[in-house]
Protein backbone atom coordinates (compact mmCIF):
# COMPACT_ATOMS: atom_id res chain seq x y z
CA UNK A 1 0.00 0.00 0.00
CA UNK A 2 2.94 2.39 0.68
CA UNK A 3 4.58 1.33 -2.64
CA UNK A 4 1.18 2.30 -4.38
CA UNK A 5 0.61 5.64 -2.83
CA UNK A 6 3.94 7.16 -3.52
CA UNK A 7 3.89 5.82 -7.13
CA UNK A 8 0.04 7.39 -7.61
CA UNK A 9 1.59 10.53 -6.15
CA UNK A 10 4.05 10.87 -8.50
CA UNK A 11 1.93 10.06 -11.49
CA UNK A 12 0.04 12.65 -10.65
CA UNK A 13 3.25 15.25 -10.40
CA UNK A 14 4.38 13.48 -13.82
CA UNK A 15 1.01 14.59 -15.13
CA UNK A 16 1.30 18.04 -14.09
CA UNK A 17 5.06 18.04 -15.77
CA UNK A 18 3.13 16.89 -19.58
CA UNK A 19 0.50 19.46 -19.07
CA UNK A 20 2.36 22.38 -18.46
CA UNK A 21 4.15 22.11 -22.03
CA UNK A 22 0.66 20.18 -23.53
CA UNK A 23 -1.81 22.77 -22.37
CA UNK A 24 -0.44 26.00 -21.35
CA UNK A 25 0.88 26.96 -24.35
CA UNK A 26 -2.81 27.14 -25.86
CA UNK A 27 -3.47 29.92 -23.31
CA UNK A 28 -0.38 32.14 -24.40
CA UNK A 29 -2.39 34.18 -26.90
CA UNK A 30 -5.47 34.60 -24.93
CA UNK A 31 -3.47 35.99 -22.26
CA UNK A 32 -1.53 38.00 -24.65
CA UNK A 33 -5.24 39.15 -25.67
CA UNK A 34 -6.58 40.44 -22.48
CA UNK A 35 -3.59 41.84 -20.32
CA UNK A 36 -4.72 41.95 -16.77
CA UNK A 37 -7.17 38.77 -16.46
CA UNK A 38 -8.43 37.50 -13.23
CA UNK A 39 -8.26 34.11 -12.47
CA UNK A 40 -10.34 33.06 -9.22
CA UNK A 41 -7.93 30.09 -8.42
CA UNK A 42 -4.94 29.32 -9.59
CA UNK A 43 -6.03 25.70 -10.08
CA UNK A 44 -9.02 26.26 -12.12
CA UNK A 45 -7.10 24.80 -14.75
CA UNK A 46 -4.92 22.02 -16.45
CA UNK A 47 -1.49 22.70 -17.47
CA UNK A 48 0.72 25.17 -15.41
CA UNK A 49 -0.78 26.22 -12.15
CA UNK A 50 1.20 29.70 -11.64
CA UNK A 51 -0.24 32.33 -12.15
CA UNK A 52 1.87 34.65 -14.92
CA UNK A 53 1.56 38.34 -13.33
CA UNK A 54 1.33 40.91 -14.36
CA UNK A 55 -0.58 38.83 -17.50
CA UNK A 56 -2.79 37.13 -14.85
CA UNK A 57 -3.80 38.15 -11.44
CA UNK A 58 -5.82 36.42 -8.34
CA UNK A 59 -9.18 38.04 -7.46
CA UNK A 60 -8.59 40.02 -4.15
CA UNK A 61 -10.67 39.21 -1.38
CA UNK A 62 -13.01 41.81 -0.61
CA UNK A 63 -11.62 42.27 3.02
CA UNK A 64 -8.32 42.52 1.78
CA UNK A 65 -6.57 45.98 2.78
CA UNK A 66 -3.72 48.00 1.78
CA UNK A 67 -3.77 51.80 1.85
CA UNK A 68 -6.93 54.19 3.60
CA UNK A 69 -9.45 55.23 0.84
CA UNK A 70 -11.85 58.80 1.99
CA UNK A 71 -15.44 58.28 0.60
CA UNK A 72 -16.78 60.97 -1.31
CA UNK A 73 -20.49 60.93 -2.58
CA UNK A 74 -21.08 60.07 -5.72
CA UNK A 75 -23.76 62.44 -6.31
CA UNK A 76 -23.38 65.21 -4.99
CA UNK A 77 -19.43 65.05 -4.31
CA UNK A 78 -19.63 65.77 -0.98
CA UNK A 79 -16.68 64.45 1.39
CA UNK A 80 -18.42 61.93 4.13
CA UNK A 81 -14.86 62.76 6.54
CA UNK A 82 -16.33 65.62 8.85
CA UNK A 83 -12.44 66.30 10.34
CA UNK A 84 -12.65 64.51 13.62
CA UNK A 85 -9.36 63.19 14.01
CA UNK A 86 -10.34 59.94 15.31
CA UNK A 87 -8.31 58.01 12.58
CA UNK A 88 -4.99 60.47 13.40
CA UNK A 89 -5.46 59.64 17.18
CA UNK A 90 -5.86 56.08 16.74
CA UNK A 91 -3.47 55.31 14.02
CA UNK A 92 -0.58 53.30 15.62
CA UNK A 93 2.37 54.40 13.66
CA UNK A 94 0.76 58.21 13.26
CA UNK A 95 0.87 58.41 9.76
CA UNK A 96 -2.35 60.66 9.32
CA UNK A 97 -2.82 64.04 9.42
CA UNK A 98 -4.98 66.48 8.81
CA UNK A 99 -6.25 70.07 8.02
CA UNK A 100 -9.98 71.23 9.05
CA UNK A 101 -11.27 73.58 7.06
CA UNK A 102 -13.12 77.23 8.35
CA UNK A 103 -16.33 78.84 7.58
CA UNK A 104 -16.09 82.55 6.33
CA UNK A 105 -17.55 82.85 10.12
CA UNK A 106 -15.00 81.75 11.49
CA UNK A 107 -16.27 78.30 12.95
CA UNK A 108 -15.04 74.95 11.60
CA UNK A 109 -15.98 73.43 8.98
CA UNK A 110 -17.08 69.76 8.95
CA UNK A 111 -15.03 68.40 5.94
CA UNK A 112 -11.26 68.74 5.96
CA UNK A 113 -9.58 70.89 4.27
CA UNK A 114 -6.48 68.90 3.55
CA UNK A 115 -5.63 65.36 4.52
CA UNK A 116 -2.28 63.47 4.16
CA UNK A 117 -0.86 59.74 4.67
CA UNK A 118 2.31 58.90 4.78
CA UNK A 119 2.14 54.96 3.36
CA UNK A 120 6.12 54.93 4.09
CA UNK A 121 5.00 53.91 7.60
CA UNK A 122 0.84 52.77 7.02
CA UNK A 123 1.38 49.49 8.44
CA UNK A 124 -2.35 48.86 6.89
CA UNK A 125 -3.76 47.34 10.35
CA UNK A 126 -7.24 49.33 9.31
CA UNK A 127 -7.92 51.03 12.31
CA UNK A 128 -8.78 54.48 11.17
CA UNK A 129 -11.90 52.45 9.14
CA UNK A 130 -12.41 50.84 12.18
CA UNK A 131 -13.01 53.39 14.38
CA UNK A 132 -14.30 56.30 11.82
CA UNK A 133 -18.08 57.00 12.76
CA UNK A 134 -18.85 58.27 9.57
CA UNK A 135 -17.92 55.42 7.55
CA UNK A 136 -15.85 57.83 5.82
CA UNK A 137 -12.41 55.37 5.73
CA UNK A 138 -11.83 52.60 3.99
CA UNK A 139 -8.93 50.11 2.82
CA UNK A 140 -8.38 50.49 -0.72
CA UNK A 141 -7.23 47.53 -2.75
CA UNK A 142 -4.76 49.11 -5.12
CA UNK A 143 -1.68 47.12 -4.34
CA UNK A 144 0.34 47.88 -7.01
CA UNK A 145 2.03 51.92 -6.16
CA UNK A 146 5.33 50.97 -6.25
CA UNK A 147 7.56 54.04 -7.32
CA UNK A 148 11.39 55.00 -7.60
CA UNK A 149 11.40 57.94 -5.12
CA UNK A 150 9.89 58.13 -1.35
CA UNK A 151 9.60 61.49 -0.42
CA UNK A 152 7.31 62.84 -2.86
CA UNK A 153 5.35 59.61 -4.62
CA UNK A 154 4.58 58.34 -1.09
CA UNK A 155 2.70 61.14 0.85
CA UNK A 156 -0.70 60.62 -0.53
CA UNK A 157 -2.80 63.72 -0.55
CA UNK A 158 -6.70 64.25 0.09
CA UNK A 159 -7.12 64.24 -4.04
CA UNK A 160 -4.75 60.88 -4.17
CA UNK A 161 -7.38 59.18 -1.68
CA UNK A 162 -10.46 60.12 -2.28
CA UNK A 163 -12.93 57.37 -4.30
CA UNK A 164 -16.49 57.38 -5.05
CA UNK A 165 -19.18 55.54 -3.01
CA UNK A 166 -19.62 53.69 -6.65
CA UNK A 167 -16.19 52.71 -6.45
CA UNK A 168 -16.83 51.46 -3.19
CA UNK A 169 -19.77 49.83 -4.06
CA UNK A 170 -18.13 47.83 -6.43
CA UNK A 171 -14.80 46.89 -4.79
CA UNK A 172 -17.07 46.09 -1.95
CA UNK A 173 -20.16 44.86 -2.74
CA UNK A 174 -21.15 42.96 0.55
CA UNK A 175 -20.25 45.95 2.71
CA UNK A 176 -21.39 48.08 1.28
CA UNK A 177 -24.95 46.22 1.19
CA UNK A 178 -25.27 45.84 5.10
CA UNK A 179 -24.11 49.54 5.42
CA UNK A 180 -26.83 51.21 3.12
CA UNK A 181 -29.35 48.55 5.10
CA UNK A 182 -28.01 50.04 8.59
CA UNK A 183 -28.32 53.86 7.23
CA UNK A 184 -31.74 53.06 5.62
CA UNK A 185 -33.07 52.09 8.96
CA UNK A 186 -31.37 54.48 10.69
CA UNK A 187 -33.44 57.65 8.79
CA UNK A 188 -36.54 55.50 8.94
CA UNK A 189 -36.09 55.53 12.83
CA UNK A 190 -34.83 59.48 12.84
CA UNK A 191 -37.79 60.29 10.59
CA UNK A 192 -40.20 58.58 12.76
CA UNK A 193 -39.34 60.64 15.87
CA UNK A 194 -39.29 63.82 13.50
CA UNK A 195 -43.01 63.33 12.52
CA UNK A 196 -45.23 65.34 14.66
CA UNK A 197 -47.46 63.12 17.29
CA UNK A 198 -50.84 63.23 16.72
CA UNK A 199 -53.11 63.84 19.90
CA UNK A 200 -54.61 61.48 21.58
CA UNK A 201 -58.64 62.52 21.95
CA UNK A 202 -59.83 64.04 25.29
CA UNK A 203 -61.25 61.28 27.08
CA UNK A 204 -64.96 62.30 28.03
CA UNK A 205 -66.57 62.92 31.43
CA UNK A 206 -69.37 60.64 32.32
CA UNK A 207 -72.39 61.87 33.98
CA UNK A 208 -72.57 60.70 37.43
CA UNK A 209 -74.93 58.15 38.82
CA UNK A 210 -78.14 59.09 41.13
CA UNK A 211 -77.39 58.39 44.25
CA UNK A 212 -79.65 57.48 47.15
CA UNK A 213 -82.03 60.07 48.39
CA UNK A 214 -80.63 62.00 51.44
CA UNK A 215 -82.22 61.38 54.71
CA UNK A 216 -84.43 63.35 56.55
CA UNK A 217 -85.75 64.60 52.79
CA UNK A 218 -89.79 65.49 52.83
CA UNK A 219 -91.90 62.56 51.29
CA UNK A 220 -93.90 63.47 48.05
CA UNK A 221 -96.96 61.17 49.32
CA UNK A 222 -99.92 63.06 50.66
């Protein structure tokens, strides 16, 4: 039985061998044909398992993180950050910092007016879209920002980090599902106590019972 296990094993390493120069070479010009495929597993497949990046490239998980990502609204292109600072005070290796903006009053304003990252030092742990309350944060997917200088390429800027919710929405489908659910219930419950209570009716007095005559009162017989 030993004998016949490590002899089926190696067939079946043998068999990979053959296929690799049998059937891989059939998918040189379709990958030649559309740079940048996807391939959900790299064993999906006969013939040679590897996947050939930059040619090919694995689906990323949608949990997968790499560098923040600032949500911007789609529609009307407002910035969801309000300038908190939560991420900045949380952020382990303090790679965040920003700028709030001011009113022509003179009060702050609740978007900021610059924001930075330094992604020399992001260690990517996802805190600051852990602890945002605004949803505001998120971990991009965009692996591939390799450059040949540091000091310049690698602070990102407000402009460099902002996305779209529909870019959201489709790098992160699921999520972004159960958070539209959470803020569609949350204005249903905010416009329920904003609706004005209508008044109850004014309950209404019932007339009181005879009572028993009161003694000592004059008899009506003759």
């Amino acid at each position: 039985m030993f004998g016949s296990g490590v002899l089926r094993g190696m067939l079946v390493t043998l068999r990979h061998f053959v296929e690799t120069y049998t059937e891989d070479p059939r998918r040189v010009k379709a990958r030649a044909a559309t740079p940048n495929a996807v391939r959900q597993t790299p064993n999906d497949a006969r013939g040679l398992f590897t996947v050939q990046y930059p040619e090919e490239k694995l689906a990323i998980p949608e949990r997968f993180r790499f560098y923040p990502m600032l949500i911007v609204d789609g529609t009307t292109g407002q910035d969801w950050c309000t300038s908190c600072g939560i991420c900045a005070k949380v952020c382990p290796p303090q790679c965040i910092w920003i700028v709030r903006g001011t009113q022509p009053n003179g009060k702050p304003k609740p978007e900021p007016e610059e924001f930075y990252l330094d992604t020399t030092i992001c260690m990517q742990c996802g805190y600051c879209a852990e602890f945002c309350p605004f949803d505001a944060i998120k971990m991009n997917h965009d692996y591939e920002l390799s450059a040949y200088e540091r000091h310049e390429s690698a602070i990102y800027n407000k402009e460099m980090l902002s996305v779209t919710t529909t870019f959201y929405a489709r790098t992160h489908p699921r999520a972004w599902a159960e958070e539209s659910a959470v803020r569609a219930e949350k204005e249903a419950r905010d416009k329920a106590k904003a609706a004005p209570a209508t008044p109850a009716p004014a309950p209404v007095a019932a007339a009181p019972a005879p009572g028993p005559a009161p003694t000592g009162a004059a008899s009506t017989r003759p």
